[in-house]
N, C-alpha and C. Protein backbone atom coordinates (compact mmCIF):
# COMPACT_ATOMS: atom_id res chain seq x y z
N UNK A 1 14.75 -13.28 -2.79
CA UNK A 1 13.99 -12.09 -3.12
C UNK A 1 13.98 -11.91 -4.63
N UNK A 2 12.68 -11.62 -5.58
CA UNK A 2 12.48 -11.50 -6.52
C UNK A 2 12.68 -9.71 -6.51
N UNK A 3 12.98 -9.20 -7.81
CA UNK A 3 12.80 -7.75 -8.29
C UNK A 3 11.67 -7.79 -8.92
N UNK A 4 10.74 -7.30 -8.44
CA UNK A 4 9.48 -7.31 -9.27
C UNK A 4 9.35 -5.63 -9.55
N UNK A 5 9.37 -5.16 -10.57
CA UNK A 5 8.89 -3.54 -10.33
C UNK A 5 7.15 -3.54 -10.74
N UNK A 6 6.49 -2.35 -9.51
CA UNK A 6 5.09 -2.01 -10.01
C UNK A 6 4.52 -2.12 -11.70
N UNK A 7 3.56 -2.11 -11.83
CA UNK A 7 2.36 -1.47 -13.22
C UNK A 7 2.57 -0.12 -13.13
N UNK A 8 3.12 0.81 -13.73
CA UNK A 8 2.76 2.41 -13.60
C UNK A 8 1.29 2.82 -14.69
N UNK A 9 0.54 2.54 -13.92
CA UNK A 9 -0.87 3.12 -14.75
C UNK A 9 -1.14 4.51 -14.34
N UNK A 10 -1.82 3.95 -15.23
CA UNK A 10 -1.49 6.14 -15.82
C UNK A 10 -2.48 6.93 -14.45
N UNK A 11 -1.89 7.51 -14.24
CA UNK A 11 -2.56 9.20 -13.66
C UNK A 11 -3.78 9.22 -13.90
N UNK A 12 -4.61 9.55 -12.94
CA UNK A 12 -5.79 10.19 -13.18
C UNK A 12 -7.20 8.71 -13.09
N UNK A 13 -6.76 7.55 -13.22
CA UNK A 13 -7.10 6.95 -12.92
C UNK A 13 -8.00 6.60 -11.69
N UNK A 14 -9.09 6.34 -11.75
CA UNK A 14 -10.15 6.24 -10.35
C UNK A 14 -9.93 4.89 -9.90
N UNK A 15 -9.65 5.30 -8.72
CA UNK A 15 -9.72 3.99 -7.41
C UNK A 15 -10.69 3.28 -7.86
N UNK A 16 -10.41 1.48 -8.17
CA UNK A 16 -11.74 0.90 -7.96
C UNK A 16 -12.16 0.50 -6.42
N UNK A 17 -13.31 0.44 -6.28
CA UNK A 17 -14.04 0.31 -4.78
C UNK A 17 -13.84 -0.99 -4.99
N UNK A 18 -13.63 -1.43 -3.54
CA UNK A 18 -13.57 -2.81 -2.91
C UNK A 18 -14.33 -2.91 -1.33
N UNK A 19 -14.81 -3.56 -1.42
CA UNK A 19 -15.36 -4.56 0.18
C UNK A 19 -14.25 -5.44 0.56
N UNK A 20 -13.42 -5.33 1.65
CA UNK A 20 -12.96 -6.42 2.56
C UNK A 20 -12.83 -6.57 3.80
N UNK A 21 -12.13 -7.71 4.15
CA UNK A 21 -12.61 -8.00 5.73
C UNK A 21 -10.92 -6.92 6.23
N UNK A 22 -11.06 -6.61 7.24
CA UNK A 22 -10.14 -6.00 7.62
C UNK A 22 -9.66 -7.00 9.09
N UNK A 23 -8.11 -7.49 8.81
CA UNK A 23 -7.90 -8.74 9.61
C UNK A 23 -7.66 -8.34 11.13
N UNK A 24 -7.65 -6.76 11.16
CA UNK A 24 -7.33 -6.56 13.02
C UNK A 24 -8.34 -6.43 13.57
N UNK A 25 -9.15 -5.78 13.00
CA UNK A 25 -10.82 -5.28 13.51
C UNK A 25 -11.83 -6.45 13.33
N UNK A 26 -11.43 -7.31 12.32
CA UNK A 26 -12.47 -8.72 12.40
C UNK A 26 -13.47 -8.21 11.64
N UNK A 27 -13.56 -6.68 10.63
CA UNK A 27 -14.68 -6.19 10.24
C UNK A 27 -14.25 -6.38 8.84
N UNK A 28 -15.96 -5.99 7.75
CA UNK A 28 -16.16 -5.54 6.64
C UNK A 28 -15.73 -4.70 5.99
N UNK A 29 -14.80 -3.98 5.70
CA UNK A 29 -14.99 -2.40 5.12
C UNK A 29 -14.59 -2.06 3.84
N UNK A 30 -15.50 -0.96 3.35
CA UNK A 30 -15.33 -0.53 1.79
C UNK A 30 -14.53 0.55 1.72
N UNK A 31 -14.13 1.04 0.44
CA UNK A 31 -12.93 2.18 0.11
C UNK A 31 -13.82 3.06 0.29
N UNK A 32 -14.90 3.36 0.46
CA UNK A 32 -16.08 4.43 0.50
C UNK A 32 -16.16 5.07 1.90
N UNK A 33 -15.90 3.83 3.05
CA UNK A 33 -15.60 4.10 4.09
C UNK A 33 -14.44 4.66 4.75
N UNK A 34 -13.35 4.30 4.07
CA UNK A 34 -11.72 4.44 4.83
C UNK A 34 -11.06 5.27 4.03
N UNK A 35 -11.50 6.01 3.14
CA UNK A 35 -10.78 7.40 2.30
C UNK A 35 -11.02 8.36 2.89
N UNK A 36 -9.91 8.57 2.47
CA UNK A 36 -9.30 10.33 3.41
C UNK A 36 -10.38 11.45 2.91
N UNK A 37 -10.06 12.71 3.84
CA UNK A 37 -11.22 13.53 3.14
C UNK A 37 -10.09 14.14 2.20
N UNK A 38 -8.44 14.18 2.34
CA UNK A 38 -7.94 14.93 1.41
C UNK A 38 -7.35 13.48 0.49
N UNK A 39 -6.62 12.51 1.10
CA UNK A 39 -5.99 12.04 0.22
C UNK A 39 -5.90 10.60 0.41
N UNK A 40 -5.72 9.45 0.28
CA UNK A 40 -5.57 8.47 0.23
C UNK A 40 -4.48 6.89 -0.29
N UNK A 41 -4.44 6.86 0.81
CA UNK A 41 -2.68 5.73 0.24
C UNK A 41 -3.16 4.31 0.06
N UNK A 42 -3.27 3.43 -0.59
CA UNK A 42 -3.25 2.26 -0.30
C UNK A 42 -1.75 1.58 -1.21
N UNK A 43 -1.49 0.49 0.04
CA UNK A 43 -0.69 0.09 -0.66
C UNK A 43 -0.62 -1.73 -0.37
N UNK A 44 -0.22 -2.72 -0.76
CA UNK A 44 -0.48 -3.63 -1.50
C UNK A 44 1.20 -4.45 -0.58
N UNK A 45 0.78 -4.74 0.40
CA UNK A 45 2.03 -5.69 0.99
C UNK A 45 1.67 -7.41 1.42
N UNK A 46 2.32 -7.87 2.28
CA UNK A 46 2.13 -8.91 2.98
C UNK A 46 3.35 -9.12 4.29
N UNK A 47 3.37 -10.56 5.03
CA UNK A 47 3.63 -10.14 6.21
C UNK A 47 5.48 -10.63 6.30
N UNK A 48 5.56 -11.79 4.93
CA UNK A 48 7.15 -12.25 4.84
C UNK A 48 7.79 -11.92 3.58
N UNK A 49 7.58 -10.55 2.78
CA UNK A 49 8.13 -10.24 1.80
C UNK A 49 9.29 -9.16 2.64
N UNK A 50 10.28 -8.94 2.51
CA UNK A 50 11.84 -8.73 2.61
C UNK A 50 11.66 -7.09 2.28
N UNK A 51 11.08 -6.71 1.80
CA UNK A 51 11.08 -5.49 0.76
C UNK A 51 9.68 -4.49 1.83
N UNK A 52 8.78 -5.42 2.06
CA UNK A 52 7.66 -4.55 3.22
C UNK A 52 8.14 -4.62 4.29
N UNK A 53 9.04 -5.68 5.09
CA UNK A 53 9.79 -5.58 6.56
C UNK A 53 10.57 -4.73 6.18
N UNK A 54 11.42 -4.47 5.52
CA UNK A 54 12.20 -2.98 5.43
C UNK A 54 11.87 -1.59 5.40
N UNK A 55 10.76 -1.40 4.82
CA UNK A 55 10.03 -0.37 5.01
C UNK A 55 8.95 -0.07 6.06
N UNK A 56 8.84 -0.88 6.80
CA UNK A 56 7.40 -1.34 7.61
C UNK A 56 7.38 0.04 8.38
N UNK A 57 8.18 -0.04 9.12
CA UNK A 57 8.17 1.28 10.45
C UNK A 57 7.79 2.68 9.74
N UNK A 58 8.43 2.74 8.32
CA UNK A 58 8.27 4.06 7.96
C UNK A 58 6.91 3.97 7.45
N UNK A 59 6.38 2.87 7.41
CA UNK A 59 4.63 3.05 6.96
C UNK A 59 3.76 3.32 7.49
N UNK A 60 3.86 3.03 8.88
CA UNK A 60 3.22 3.20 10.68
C UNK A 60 3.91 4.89 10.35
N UNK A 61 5.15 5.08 10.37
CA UNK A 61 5.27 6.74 10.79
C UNK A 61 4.80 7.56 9.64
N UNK A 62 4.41 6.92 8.39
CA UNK A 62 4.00 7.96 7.34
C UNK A 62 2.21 7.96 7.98
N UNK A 63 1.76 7.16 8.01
CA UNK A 63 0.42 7.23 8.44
C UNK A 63 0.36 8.23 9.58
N UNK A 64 1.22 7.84 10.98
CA UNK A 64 0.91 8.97 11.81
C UNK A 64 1.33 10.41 11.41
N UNK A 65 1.74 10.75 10.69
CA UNK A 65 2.56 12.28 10.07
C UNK A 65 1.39 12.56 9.48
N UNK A 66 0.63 11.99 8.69
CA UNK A 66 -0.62 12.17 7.66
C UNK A 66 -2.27 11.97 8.25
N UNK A 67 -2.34 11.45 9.32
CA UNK A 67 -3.50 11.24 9.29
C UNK A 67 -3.85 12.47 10.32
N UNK A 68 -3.96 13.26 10.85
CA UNK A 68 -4.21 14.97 10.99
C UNK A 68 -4.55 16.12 10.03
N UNK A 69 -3.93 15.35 8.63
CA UNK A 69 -4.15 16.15 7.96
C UNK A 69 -4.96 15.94 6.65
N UNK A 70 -6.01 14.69 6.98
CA UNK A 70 -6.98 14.35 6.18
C UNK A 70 -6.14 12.82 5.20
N UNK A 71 -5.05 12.67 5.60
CA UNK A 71 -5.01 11.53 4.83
C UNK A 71 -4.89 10.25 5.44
N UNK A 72 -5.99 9.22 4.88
CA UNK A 72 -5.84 8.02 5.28
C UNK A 72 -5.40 6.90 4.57
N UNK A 73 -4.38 6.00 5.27
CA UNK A 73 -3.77 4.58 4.78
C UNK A 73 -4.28 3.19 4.67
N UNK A 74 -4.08 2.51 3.47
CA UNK A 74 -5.08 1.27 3.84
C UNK A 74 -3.81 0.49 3.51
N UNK A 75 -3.98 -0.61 3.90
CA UNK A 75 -3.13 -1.55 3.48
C UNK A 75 -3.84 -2.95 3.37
N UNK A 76 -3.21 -3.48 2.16
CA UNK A 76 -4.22 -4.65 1.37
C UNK A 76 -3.35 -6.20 1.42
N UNK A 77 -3.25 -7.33 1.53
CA UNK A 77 -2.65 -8.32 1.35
C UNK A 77 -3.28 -9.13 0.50
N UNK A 78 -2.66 -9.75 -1.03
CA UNK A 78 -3.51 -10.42 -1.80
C UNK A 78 -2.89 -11.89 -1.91
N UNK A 79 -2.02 -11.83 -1.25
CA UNK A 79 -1.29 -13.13 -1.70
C UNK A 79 -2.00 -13.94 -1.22
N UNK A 80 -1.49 -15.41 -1.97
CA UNK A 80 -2.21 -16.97 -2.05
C UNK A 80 -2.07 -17.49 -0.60
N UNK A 81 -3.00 -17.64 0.04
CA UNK A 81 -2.67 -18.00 1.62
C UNK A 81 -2.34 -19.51 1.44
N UNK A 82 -2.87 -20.32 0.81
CA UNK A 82 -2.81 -21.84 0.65
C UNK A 82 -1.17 -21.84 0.37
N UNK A 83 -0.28 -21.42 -0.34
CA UNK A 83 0.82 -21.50 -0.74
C UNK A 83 2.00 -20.78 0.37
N UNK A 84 1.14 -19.62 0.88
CA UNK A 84 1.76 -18.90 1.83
C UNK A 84 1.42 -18.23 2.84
N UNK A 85 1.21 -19.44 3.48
CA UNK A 85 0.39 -19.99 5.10
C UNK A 85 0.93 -18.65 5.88
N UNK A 86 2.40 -18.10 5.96
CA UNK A 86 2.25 -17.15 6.69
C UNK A 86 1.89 -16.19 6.48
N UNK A 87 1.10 -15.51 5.16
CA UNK A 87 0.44 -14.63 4.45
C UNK A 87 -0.94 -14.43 5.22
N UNK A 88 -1.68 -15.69 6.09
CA UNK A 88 -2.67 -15.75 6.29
C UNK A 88 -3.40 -14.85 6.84
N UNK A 89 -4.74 -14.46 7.08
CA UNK A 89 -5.63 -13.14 7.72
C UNK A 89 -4.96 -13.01 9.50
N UNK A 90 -4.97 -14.58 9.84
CA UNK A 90 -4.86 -14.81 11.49
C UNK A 90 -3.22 -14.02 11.45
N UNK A 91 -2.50 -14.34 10.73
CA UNK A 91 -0.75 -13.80 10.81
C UNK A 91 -1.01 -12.48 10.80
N UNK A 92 -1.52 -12.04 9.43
CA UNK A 92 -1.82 -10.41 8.85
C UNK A 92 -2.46 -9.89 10.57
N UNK A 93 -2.90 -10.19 11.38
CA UNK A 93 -3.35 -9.63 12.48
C UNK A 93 -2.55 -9.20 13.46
N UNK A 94 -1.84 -10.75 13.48
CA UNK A 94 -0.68 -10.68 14.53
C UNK A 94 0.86 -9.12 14.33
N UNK A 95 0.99 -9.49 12.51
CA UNK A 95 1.55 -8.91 12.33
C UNK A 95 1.71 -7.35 12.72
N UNK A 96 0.09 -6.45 12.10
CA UNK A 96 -0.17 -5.70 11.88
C UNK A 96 0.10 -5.14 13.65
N UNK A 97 -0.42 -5.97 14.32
CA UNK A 97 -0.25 -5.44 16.11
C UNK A 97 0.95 -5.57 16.34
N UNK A 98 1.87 -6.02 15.97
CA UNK A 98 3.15 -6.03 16.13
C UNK A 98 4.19 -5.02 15.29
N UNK A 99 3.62 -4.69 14.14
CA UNK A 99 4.07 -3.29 13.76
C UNK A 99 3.49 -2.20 14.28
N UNK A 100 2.64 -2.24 14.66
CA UNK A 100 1.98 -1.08 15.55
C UNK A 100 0.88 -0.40 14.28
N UNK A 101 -0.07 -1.02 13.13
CA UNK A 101 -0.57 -0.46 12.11
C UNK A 101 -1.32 0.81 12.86
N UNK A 102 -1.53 1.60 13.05
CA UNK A 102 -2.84 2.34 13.15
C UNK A 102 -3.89 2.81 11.99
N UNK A 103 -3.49 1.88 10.86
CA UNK A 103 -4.28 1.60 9.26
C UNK A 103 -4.74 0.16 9.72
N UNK A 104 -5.75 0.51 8.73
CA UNK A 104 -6.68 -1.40 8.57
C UNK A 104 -5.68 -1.90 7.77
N UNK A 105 -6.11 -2.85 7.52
CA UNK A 105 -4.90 -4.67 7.13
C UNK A 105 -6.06 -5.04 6.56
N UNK A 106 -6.13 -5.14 5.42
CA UNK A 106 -7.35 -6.02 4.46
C UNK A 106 -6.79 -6.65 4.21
N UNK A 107 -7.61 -7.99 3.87
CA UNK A 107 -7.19 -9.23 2.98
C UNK A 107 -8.28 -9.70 1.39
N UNK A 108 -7.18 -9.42 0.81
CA UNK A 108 -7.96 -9.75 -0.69
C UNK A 108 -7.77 -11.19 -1.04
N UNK A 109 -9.13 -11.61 -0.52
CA UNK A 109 -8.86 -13.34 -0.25
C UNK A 109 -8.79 -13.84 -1.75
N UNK A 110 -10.04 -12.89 -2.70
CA UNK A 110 -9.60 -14.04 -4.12
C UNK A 110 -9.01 -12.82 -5.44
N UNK A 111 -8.33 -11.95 -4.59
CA UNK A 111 -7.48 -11.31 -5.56
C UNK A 111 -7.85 -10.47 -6.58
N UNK A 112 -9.21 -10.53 -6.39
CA UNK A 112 -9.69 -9.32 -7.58
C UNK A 112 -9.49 -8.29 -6.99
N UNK A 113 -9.11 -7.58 -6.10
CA UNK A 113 -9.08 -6.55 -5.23
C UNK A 113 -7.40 -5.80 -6.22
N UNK A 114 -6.55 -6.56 -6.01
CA UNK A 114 -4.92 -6.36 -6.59
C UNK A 114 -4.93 -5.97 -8.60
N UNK A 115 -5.93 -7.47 -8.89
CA UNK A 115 -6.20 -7.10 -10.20
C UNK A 115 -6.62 -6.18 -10.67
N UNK A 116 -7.47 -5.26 -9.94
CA UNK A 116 -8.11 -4.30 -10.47
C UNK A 116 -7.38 -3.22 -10.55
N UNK A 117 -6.26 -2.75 -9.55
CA UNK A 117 -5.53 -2.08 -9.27
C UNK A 117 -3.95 -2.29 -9.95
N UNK A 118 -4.43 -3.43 -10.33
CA UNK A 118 -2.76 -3.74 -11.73
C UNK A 118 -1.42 -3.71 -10.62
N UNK A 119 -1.85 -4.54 -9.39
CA UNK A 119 -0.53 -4.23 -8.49
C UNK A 119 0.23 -5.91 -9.41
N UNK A 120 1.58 -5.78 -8.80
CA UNK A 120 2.44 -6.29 -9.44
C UNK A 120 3.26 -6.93 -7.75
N UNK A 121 3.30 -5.56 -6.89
CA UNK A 121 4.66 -6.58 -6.23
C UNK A 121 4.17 -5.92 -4.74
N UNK A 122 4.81 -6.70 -3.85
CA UNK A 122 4.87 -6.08 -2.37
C UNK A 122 6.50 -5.59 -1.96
N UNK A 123 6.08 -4.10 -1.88
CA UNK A 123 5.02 -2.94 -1.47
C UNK A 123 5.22 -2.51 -2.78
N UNK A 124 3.90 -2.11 -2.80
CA UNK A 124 3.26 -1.45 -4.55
C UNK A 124 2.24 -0.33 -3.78
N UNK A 125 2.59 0.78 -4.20
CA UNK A 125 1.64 2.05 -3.84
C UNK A 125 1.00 3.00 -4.86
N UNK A 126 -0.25 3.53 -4.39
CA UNK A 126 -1.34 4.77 -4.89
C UNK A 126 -1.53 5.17 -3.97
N UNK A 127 -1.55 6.63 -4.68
CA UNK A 127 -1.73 7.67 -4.02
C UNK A 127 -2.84 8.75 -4.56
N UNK A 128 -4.15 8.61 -4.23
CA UNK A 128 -5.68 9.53 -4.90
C UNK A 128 -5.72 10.48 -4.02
N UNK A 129 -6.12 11.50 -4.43
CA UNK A 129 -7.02 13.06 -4.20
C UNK A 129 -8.26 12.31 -3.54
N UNK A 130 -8.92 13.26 -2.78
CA UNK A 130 -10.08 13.02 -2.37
C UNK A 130 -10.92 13.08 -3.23
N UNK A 131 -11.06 12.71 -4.73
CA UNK A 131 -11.68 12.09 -5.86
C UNK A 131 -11.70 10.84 -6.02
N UNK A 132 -10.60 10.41 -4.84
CA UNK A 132 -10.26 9.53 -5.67
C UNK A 132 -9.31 8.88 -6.73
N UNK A 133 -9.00 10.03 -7.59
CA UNK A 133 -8.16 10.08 -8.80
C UNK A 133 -6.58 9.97 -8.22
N UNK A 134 -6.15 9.31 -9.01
CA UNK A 134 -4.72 8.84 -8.98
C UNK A 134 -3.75 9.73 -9.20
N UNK A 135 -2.91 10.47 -8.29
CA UNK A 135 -2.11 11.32 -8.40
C UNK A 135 -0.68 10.70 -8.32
N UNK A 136 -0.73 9.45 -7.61
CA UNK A 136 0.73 8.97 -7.66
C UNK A 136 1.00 7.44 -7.71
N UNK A 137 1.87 6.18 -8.64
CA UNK A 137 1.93 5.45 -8.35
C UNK A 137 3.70 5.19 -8.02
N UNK A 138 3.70 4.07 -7.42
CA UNK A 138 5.10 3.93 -7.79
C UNK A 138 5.96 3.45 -6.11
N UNK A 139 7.34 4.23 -5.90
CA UNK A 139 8.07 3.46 -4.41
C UNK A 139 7.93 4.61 -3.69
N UNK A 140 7.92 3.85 -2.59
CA UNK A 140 8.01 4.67 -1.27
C UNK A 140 8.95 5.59 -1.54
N UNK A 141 10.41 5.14 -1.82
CA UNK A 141 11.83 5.93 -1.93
C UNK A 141 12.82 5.30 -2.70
N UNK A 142 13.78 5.34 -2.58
CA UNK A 142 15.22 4.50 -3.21
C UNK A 142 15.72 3.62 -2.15
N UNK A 143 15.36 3.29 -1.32
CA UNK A 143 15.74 2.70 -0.25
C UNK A 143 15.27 1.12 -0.45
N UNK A 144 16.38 0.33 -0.45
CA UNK A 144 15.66 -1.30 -0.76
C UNK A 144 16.45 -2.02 0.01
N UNK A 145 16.12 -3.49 0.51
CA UNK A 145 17.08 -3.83 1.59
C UNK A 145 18.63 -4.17 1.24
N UNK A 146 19.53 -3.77 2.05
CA UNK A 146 20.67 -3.75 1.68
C UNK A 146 21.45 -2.93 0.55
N UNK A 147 20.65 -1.85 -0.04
CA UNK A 147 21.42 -0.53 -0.22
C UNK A 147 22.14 0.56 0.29
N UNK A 148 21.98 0.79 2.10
CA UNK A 148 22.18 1.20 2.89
C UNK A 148 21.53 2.67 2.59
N UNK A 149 20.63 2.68 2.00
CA UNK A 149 20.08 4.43 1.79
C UNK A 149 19.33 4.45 2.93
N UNK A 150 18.72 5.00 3.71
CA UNK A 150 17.97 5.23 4.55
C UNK A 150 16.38 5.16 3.95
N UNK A 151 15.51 4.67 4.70
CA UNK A 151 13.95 4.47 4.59
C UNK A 151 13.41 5.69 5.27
N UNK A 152 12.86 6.88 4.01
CA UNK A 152 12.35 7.78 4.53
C UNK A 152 10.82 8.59 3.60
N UNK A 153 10.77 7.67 3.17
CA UNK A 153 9.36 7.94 2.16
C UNK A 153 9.07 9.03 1.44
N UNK A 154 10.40 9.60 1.26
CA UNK A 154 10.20 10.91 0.56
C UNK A 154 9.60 10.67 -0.66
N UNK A 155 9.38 9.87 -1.65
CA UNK A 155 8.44 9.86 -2.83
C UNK A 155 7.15 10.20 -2.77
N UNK A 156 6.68 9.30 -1.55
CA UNK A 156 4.78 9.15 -1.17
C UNK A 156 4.86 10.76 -0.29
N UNK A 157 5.75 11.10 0.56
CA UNK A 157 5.42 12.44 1.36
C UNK A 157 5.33 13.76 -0.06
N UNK A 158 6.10 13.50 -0.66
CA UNK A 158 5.93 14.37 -1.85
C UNK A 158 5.08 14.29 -2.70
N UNK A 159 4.52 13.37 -3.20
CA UNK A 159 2.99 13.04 -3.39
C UNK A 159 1.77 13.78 -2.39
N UNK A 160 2.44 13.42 -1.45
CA UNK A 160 1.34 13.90 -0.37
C UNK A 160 0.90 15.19 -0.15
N UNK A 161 1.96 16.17 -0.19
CA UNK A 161 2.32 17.16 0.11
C UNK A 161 1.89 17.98 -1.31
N UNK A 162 1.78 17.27 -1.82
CA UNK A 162 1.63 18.35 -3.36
C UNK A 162 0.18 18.10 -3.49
N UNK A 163 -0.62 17.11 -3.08
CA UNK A 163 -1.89 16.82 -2.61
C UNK A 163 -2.66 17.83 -2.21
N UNK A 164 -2.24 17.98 -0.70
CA UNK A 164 -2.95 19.19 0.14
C UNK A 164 -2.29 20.50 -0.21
N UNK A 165 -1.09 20.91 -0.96
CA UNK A 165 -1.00 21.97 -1.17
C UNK A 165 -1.66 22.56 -2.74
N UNK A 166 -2.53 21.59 -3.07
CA UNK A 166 -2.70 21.60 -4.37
C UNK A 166 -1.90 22.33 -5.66
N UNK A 167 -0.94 21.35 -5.51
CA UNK A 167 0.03 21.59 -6.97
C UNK A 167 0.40 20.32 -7.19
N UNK A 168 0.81 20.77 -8.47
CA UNK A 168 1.07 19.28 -9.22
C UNK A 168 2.51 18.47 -8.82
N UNK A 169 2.60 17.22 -8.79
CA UNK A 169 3.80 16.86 -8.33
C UNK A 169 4.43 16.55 -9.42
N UNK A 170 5.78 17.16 -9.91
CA UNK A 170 6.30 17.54 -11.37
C UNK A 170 7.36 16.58 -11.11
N UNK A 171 7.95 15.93 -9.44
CA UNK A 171 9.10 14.81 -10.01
C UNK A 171 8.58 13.58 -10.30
N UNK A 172 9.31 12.32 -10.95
CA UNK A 172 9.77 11.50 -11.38
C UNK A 172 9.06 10.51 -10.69
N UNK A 173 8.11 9.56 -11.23
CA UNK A 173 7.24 8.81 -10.27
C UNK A 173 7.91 7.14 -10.86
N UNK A 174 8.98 6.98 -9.90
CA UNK A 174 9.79 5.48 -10.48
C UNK A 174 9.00 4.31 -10.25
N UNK A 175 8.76 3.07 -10.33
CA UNK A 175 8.09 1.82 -10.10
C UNK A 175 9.03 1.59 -8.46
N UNK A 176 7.65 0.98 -8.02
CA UNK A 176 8.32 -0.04 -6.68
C UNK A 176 8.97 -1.14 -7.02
N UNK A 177 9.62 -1.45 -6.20
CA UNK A 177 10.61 -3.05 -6.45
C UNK A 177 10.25 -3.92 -5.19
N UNK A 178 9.96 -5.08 -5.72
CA UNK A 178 9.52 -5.61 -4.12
C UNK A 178 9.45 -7.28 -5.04
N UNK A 179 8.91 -8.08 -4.06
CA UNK A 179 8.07 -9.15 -3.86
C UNK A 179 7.46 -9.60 -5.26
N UNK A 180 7.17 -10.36 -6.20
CA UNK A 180 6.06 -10.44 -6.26
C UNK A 180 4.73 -11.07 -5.51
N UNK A 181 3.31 -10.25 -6.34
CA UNK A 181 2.53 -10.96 -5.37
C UNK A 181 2.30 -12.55 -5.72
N UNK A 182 1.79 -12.61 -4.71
CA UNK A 182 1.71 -14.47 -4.82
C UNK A 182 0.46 -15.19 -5.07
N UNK A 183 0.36 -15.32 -6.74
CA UNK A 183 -1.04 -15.18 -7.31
C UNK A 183 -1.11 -16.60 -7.07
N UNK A 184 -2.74 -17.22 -7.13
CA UNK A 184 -3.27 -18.56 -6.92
C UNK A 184 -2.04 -18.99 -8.13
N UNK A 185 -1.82 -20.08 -8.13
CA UNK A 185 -1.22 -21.54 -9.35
C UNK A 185 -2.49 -22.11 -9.67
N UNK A 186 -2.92 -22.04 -10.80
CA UNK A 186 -3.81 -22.75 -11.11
C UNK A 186 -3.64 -24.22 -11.80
């Protein structure tokens, strides 16, 4: 396991739009389509990084806690499939039904999708207003494998929560630690 920590780009920042295939549904879909009417998570994993299996369950239960209340989850995979065959769209499927996603599973086959978004590692998260605009980047929690803290997403729920209650979220927005992603070798 590598320590990779996130890009913290700045606040306020607009989502760039992307088109991708979404690997459970077998479909097309744009960020135009799958944003929340209040708020929006995407976050930036794959299916054998150490750091997203540790958190996985609490990503399925942050989505169901949130999506009632206008916010929707995307989840993106950019890594190099040629290098990391189990990264692939057909796995990302299997996977995603086997965590139980009730979020789409995109695949950012040639990575401009990650670049644009300055992700760095798996799991790497944003968190936009229904603008769009970037209210939060950074970790789920303090919880990493083998710290024994508990996985409970209090960073992104507090993000969240300061979202729909419209106030500003005044704590401490730390970098994720994860994976890095697994860019082409050229």
């Amino acid at each position: 396991m590598s320590d990779t920590p996130s890009n913290m780009i700045p606040l306020g920042t607009k989502a760039p739009q992307f088109t991708l295939k979404d690997t459970i549904t077998d479909t097309i879909m744009s960020l135009e389509q799958l944003k929340g009417k209040k708020a929006t998570v995407i976050f930036f994993i794959c299916n054998h990084c150490p750091f997203v299996i540790h958190v996985n369950a609490q990503l399925v239960q942050l989505a169901k806690d949130y999506i009632d209340k206008g916010v929707r989850c995307i989840a993106i995979s950019s890594n190099d499939m040629e290098h990391y065959p189990q990264d692939a769209p057909e796995h990302m499927k299997n996977f995603a039904t086997q965590a139980g996603y009730i979020f789409p599973y995109l695949y950012d086959e040639t990575q401009s999708v990650a670049k644009a978004y300055n992700a760095a590692c798996t799991p790497d998260f944003y968190v936009f207003d229904s603008d769009l605009s970037l209210k939060y980047r950074g970790q789920l929690d303090d919880s990493r494998p083998g710290n024994q803290v508990p996985v409970t997403g209090q960073d992104i729920r507090q993000a969240l929560d300061c979202i729909l209650e419209d106030k500003d979220n005044t704590n401490l927005q730390k970098p994720s630690i994860g994976c890095n992603i697994k860019w082409f070798i050229a």
